[in-house]
PDB file of N, CA and C in Angstrom:
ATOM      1  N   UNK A   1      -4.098  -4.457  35.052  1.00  0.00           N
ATOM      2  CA  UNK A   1      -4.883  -3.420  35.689  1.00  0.00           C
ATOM      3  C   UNK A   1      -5.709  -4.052  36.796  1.00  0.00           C
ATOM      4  N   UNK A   2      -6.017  -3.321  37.783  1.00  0.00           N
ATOM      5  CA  UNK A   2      -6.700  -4.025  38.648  1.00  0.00           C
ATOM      6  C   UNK A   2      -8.262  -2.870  39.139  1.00  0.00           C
ATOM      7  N   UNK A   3      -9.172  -4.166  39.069  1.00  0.00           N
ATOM      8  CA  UNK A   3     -10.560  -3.241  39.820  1.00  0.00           C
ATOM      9  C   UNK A   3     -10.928  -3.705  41.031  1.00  0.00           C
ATOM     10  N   UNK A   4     -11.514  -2.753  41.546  1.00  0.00           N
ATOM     11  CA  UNK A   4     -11.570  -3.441  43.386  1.00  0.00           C
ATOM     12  C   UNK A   4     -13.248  -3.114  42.899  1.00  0.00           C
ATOM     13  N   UNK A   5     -13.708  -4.708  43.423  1.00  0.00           N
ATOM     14  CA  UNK A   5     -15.050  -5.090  43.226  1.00  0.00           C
ATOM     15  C   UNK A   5     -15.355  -5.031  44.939  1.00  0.00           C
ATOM     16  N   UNK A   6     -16.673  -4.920  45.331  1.00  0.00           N
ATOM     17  CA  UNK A   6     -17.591  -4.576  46.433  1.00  0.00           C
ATOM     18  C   UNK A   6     -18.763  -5.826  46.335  1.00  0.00           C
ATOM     19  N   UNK A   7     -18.772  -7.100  46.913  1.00  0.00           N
ATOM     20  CA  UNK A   7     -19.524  -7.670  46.336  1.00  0.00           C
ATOM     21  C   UNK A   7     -20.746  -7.527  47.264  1.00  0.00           C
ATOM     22  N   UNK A   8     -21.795  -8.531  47.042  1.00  0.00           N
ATOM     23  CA  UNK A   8     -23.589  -7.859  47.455  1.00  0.00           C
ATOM     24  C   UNK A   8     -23.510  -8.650  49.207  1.00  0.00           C
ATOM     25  N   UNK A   9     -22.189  -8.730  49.454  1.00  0.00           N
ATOM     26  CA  UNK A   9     -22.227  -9.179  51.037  1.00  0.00           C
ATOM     27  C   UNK A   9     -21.351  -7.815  51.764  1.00  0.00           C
ATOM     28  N   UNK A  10     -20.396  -6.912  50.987  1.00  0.00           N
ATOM     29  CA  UNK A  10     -19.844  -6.035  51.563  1.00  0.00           C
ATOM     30  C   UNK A  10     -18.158  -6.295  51.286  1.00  0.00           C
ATOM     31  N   UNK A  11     -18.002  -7.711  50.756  1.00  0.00           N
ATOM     32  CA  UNK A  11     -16.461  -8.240  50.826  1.00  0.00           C
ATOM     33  C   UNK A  11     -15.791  -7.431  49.731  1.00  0.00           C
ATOM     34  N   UNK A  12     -14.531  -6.920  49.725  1.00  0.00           N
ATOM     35  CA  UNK A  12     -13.713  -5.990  48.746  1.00  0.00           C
ATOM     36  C   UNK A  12     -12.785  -7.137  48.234  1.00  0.00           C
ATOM     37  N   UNK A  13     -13.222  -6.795  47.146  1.00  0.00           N
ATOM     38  CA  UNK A  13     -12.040  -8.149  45.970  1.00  0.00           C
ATOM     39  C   UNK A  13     -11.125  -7.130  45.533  1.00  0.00           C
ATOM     40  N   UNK A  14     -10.052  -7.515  45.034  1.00  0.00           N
ATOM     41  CA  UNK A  14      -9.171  -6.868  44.231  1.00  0.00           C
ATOM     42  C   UNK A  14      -8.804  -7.405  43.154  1.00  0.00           C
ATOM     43  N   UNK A  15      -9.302  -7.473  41.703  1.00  0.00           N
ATOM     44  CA  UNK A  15      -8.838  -8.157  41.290  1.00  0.00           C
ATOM     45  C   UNK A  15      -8.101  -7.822  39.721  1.00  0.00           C
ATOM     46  N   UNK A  16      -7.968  -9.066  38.551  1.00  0.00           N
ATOM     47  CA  UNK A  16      -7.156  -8.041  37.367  1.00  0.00           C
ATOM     48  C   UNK A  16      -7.764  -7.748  36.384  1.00  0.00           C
ATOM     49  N   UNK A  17      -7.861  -7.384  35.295  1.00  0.00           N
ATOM     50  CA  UNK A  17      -8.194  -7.541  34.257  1.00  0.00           C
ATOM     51  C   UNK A  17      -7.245  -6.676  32.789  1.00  0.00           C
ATOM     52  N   UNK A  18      -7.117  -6.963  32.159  1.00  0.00           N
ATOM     53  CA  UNK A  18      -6.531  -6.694  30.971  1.00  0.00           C
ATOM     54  C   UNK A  18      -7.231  -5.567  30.204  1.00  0.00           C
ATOM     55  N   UNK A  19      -6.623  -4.790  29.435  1.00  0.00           N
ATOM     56  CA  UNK A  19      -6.575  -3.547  28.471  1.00  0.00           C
ATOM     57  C   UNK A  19      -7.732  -4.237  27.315  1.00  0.00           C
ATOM     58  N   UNK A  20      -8.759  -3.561  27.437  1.00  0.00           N
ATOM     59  CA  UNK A  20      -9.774  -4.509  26.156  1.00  0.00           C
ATOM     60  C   UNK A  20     -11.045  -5.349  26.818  1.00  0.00           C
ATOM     61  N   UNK A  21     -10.994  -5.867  28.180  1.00  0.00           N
ATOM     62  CA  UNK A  21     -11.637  -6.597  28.744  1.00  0.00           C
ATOM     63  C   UNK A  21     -12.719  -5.928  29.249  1.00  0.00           C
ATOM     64  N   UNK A  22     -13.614  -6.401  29.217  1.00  0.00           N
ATOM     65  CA  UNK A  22     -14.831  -5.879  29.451  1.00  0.00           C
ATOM     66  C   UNK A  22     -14.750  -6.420  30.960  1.00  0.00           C
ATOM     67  N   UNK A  23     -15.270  -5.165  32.100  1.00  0.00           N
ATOM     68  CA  UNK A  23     -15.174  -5.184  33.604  1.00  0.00           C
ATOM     69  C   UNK A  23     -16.196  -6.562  33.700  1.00  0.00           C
ATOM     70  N   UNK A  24     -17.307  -6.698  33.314  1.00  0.00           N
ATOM     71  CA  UNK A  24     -17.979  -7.704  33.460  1.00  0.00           C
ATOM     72  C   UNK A  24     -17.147  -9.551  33.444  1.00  0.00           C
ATOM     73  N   UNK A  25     -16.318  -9.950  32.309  1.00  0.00           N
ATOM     74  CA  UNK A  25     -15.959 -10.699  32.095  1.00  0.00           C
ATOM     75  C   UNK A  25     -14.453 -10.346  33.212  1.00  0.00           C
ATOM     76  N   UNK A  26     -13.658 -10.349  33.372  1.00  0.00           N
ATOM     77  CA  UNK A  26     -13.123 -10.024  34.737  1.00  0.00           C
ATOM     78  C   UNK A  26     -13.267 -10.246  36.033  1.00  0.00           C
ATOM     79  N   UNK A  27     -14.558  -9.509  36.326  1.00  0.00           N
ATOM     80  CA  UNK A  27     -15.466 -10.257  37.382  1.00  0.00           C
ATOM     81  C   UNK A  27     -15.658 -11.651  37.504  1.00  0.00           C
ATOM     82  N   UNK A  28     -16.144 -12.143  36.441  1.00  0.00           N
ATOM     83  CA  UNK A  28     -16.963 -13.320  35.803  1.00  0.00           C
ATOM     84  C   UNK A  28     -15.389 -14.345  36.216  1.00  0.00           C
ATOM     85  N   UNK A  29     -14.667 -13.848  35.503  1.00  0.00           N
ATOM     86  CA  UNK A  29     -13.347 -14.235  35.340  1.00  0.00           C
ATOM     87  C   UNK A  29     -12.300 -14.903  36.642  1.00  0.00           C
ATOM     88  N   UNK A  30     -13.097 -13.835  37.840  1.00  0.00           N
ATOM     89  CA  UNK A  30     -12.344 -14.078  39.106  1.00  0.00           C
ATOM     90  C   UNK A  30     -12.679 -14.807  39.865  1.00  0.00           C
ATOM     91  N   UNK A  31     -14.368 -15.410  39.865  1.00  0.00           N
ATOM     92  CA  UNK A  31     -14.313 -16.280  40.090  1.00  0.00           C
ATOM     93  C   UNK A  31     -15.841 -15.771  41.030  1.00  0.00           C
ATOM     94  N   UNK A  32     -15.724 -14.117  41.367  1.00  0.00           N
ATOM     95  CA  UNK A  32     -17.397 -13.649  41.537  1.00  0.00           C
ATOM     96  C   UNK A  32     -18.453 -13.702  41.215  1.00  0.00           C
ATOM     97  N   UNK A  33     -19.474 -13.792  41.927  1.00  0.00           N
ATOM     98  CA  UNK A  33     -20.620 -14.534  41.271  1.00  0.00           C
ATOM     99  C   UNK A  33     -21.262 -12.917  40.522  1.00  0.00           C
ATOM    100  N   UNK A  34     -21.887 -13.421  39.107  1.00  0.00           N
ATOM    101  CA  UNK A  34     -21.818 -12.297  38.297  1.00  0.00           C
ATOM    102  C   UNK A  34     -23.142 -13.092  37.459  1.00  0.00           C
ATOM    103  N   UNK A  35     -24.691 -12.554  37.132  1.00  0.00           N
ATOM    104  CA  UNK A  35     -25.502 -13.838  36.516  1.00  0.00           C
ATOM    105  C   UNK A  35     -24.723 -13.276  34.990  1.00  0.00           C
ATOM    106  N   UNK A  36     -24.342 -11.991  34.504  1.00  0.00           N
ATOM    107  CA  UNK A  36     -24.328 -11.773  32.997  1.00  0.00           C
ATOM    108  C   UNK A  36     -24.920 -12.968  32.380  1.00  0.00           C
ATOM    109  N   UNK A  37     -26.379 -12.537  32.350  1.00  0.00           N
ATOM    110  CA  UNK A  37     -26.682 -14.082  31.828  1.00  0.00           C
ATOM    111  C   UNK A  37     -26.559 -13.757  29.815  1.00  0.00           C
ATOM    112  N   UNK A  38     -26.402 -12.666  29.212  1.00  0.00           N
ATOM    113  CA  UNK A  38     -26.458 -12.628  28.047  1.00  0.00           C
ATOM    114  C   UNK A  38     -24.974 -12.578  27.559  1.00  0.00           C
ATOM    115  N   UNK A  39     -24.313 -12.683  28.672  1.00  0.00           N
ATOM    116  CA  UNK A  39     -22.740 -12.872  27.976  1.00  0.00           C
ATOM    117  C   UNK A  39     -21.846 -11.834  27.699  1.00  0.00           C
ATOM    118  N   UNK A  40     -22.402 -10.408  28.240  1.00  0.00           N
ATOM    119  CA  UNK A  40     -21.698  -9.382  27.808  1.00  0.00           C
ATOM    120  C   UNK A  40     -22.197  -8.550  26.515  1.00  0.00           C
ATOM    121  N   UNK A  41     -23.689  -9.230  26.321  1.00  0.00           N
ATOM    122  CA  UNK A  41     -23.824  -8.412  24.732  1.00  0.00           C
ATOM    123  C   UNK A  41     -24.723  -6.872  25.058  1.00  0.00           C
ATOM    124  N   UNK A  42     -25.194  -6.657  26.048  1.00  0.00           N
ATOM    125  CA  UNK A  42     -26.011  -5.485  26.679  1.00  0.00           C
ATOM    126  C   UNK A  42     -27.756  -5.699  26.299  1.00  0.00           C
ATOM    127  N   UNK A  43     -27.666  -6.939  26.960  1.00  0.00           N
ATOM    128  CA  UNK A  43     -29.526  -7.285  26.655  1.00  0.00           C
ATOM    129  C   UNK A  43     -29.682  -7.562  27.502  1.00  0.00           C
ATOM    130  N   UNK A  44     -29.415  -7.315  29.155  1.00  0.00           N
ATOM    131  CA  UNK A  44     -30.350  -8.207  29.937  1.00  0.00           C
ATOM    132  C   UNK A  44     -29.969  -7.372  31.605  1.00  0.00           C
ATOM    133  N   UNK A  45     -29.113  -6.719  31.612  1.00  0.00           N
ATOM    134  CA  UNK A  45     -29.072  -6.209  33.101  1.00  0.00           C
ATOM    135  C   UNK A  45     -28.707  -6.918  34.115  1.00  0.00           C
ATOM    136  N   UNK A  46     -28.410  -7.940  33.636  1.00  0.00           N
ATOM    137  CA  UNK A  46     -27.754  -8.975  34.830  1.00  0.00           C
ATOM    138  C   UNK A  46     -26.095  -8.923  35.464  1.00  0.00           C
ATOM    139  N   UNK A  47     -25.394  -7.883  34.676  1.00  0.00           N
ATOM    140  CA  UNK A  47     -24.079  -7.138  35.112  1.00  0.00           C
ATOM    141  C   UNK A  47     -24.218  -5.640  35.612  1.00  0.00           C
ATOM    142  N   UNK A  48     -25.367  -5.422  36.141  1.00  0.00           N
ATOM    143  CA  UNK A  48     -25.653  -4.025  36.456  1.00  0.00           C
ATOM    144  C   UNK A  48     -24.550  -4.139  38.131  1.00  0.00           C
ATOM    145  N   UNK A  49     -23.516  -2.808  38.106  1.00  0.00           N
ATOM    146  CA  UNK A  49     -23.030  -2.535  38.724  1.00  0.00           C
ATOM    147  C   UNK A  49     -23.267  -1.065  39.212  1.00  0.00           C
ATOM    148  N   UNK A  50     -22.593  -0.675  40.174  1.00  0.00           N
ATOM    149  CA  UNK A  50     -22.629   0.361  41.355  1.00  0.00           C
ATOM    150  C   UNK A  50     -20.924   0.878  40.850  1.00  0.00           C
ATOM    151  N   UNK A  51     -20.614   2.444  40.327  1.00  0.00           N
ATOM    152  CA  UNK A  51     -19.440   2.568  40.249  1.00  0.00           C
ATOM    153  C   UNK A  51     -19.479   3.856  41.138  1.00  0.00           C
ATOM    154  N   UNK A  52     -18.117   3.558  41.619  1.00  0.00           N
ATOM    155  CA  UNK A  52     -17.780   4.697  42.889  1.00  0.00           C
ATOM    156  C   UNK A  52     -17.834   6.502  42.304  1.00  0.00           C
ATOM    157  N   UNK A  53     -18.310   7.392  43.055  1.00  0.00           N
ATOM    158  CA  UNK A  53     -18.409   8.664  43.088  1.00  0.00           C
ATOM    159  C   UNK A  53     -17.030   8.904  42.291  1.00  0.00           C
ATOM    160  N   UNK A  54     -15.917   8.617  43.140  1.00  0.00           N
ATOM    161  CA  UNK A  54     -14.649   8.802  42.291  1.00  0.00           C
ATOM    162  C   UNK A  54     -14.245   8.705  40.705  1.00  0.00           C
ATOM    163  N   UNK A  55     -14.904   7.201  40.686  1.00  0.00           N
ATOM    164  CA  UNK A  55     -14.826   7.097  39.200  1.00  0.00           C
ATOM    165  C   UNK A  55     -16.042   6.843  38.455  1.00  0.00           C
ATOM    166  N   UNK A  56     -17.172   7.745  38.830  1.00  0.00           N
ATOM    167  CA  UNK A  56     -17.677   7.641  37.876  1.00  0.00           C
ATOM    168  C   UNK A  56     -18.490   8.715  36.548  1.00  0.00           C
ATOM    169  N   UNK A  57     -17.750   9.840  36.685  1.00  0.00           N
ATOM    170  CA  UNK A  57     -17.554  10.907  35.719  1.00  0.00           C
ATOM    171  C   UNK A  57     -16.480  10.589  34.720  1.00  0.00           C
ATOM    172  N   UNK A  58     -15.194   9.365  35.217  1.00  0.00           N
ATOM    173  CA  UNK A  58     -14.203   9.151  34.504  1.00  0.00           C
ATOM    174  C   UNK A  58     -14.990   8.446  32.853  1.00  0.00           C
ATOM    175  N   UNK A  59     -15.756   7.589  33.063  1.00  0.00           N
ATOM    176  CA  UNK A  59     -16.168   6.963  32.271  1.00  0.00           C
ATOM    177  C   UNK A  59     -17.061   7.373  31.543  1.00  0.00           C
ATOM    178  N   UNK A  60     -16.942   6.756  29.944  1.00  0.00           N
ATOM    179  CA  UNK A  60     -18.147   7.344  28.867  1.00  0.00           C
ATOM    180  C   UNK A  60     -19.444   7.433  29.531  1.00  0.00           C
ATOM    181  N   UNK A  61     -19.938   8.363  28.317  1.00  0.00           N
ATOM    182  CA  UNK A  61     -21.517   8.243  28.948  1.00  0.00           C
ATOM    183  C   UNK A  61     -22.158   6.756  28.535  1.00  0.00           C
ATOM    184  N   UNK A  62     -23.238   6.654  29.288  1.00  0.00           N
ATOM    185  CA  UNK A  62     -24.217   5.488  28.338  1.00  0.00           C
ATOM    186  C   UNK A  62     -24.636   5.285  27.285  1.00  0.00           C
ATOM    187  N   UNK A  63     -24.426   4.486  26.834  1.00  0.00           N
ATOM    188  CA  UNK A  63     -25.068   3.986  25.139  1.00  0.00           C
ATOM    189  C   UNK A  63     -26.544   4.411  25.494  1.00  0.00           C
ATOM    190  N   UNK A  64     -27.686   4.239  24.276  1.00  0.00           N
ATOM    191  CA  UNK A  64     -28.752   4.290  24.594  1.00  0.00           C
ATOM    192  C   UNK A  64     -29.595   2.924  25.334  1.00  0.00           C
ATOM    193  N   UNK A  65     -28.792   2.188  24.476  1.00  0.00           N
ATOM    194  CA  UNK A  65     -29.235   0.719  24.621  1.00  0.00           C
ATOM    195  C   UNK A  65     -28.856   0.422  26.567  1.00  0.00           C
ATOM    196  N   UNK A  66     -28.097   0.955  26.750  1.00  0.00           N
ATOM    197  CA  UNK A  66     -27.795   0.709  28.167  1.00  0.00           C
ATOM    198  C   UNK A  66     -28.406   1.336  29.276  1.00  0.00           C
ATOM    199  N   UNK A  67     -28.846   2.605  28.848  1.00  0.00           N
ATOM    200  CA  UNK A  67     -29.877   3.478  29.322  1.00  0.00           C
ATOM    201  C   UNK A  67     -31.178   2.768  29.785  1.00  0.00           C
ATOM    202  N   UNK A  68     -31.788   1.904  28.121  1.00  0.00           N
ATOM    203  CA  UNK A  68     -32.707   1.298  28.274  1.00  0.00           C
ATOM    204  C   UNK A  68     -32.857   0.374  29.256  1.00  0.00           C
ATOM    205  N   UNK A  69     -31.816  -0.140  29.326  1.00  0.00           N
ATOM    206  CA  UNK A  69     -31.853  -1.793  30.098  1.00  0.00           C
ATOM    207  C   UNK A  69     -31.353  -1.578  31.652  1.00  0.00           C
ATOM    208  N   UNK A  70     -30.907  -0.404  32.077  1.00  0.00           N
ATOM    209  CA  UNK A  70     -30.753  -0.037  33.199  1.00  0.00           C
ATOM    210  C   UNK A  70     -32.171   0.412  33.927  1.00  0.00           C
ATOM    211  N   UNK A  71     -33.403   0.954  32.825  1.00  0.00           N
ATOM    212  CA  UNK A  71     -34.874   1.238  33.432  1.00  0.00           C
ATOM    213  C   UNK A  71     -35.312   0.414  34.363  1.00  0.00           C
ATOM    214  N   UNK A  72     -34.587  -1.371  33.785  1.00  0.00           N
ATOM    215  CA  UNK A  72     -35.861  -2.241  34.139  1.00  0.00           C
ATOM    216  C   UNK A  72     -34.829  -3.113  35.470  1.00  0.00           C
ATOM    217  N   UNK A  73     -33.656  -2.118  36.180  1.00  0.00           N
ATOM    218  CA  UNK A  73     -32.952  -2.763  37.377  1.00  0.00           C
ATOM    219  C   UNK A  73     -33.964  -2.307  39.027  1.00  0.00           C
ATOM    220  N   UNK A  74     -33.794  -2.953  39.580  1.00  0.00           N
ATOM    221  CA  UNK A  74     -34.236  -2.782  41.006  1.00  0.00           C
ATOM    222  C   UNK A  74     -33.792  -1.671  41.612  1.00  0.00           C
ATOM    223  N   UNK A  75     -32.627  -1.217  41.342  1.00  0.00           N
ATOM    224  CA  UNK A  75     -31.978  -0.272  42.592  1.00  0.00           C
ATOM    225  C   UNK A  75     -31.412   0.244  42.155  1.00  0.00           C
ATOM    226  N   UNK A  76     -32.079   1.124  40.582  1.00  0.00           N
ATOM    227  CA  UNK A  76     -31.036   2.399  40.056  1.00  0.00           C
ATOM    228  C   UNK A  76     -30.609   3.607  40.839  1.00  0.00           C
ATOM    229  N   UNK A  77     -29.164   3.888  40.956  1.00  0.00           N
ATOM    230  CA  UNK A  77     -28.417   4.890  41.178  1.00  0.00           C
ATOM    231  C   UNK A  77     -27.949   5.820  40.079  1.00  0.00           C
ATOM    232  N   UNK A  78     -27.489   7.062  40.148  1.00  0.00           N
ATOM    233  CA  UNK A  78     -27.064   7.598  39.140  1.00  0.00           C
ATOM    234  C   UNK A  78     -25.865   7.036  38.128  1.00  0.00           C
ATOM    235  N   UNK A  79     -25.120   6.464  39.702  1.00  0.00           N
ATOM    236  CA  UNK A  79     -23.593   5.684  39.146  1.00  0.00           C
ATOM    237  C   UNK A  79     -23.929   4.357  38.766  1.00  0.00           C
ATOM    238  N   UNK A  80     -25.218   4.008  38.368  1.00  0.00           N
ATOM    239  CA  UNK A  80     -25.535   2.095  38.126  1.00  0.00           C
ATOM    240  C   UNK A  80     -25.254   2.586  36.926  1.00  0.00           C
ATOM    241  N   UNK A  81     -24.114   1.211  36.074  1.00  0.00           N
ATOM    242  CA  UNK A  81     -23.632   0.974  34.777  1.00  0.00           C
ATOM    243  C   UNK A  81     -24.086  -0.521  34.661  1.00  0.00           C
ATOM    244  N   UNK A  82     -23.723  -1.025  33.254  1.00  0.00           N
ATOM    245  CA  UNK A  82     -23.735  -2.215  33.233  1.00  0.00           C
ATOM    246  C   UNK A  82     -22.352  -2.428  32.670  1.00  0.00           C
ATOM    247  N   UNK A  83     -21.829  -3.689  33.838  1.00  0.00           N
ATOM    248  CA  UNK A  83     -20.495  -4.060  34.142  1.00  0.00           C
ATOM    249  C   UNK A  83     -20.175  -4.290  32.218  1.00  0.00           C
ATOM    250  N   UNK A  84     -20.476  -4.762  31.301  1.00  0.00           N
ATOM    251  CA  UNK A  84     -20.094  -5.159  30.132  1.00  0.00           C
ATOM    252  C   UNK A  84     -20.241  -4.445  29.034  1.00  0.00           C
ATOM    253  N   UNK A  85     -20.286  -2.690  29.317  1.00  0.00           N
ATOM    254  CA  UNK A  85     -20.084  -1.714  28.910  1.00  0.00           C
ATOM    255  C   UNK A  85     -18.860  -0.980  29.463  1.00  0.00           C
ATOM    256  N   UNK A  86     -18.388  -1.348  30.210  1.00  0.00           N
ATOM    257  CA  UNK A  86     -17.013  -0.893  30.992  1.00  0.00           C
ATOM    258  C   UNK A  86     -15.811  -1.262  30.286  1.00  0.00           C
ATOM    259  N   UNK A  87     -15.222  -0.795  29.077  1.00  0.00           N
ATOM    260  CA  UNK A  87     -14.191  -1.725  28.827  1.00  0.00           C
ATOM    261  C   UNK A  87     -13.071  -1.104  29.093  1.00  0.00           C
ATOM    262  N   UNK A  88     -12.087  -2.102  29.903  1.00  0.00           N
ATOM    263  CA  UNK A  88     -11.240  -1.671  30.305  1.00  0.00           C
ATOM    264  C   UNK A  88      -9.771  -0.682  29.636  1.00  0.00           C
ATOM    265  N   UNK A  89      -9.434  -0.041  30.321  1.00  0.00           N
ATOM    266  CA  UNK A  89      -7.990   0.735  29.614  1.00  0.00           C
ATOM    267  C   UNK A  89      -7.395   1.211  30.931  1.00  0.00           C
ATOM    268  N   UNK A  90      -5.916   1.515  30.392  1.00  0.00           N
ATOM    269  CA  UNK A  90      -4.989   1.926  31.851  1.00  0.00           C
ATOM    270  C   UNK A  90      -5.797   3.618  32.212  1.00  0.00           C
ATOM    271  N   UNK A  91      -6.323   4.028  31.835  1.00  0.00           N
ATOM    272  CA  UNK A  91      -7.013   5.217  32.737  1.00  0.00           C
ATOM    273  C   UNK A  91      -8.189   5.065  33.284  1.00  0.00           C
ATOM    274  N   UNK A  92      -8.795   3.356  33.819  1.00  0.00           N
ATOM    275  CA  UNK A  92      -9.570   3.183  34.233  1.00  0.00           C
ATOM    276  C   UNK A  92      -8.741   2.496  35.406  1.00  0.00           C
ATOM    277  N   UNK A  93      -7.696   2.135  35.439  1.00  0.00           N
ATOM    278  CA  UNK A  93      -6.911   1.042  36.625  1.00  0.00           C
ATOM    279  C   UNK A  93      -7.056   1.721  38.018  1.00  0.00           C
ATOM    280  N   UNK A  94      -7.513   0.527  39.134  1.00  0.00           N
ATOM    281  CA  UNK A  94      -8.096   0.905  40.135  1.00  0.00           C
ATOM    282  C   UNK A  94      -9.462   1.410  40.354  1.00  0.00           C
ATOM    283  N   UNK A  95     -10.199   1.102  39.045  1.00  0.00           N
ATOM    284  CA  UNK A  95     -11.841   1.781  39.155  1.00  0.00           C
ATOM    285  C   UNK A  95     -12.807   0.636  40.499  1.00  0.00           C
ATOM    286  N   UNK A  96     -13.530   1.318  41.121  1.00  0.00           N
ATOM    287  CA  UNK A  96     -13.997   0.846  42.538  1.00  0.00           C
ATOM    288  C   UNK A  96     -15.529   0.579  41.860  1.00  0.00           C
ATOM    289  N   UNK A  97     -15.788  -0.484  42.101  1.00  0.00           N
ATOM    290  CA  UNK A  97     -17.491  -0.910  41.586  1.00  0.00           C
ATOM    291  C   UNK A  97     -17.793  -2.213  42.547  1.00  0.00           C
ATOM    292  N   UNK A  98     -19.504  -1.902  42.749  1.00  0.00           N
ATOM    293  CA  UNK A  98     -19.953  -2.378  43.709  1.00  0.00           C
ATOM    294  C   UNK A  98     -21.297  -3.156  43.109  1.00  0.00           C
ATOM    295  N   UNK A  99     -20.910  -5.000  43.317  1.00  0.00           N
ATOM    296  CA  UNK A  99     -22.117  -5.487  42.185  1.00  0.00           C
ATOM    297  C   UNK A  99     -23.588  -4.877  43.066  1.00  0.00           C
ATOM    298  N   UNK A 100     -25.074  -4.944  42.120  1.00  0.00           N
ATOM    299  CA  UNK A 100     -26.021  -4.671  42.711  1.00  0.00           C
ATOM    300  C   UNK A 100     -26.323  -6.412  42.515  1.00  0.00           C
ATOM    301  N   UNK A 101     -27.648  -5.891  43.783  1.00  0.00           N
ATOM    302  CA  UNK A 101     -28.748  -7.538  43.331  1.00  0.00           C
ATOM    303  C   UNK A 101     -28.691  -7.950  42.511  1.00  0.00           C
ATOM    304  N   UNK A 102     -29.213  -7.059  41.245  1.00  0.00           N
ATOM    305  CA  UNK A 102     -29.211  -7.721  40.030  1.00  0.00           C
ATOM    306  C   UNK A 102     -28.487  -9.036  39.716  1.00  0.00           C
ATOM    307  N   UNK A 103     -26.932  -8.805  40.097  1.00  0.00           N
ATOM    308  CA  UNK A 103     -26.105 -10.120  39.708  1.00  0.00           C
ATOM    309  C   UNK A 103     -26.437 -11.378  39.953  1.00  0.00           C
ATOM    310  N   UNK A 104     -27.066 -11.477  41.403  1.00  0.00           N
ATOM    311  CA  UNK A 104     -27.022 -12.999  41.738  1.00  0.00           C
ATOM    312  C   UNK A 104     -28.772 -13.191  41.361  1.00  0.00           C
ATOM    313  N   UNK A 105     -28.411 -13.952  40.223  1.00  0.00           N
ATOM    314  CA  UNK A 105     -30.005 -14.736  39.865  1.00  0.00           C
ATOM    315  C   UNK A 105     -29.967 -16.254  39.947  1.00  0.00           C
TER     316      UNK A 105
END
């Protein structure tokens, strides 16, 4: 499956990730700078992403816990997720996300 990442300079990645994979680790994976400094466990906001208008009704709603930890980002949007709540499946392939500040710490 592939997600086209937007990184915090404007550059469009394209890249893969697998059925199960959390969008965060993917990222992480490709070689984008990503701080997830808690590893994907949803404590810290450091995978807070930007997901496109297009796709972002496709996806579950927010946990609560993700709700929470999205309060304390710089530049909430309606569409800000955190990348390691995204887990991937083929009816997400081609989802368009755009890292925020947050990432690079």
């Amino acid at each position: 499956m592939r997600i086209s990442v937007t990184d915090t300079n404007g550059t469009q990645h394209d890249i893969e990730a697998k059925e199960g994979d959390k969008a965060m680790e993917a990222i992480r994976d490709s070689g984008l700078t990503i701080a997830a400094l808690c590893g994907g466990c949803c404590s810290c906001a450091t995978c807070h992403v930007y997901v496109s208008d297009d796709w972002a009704d496709k996806l579950p709603p927010r946990s609560e816990d993700e709700e929470a930890l999205l309060e304390l980002v710089a530049e909430l949007r309606p569409a800000s997720r955190l990348s390691c709540q995204i887990i991937m499946e083929p009816a997400f392939d081609g989802i368009e996300l755009e890292l925020s500040s947050d990432t690079n710490l």
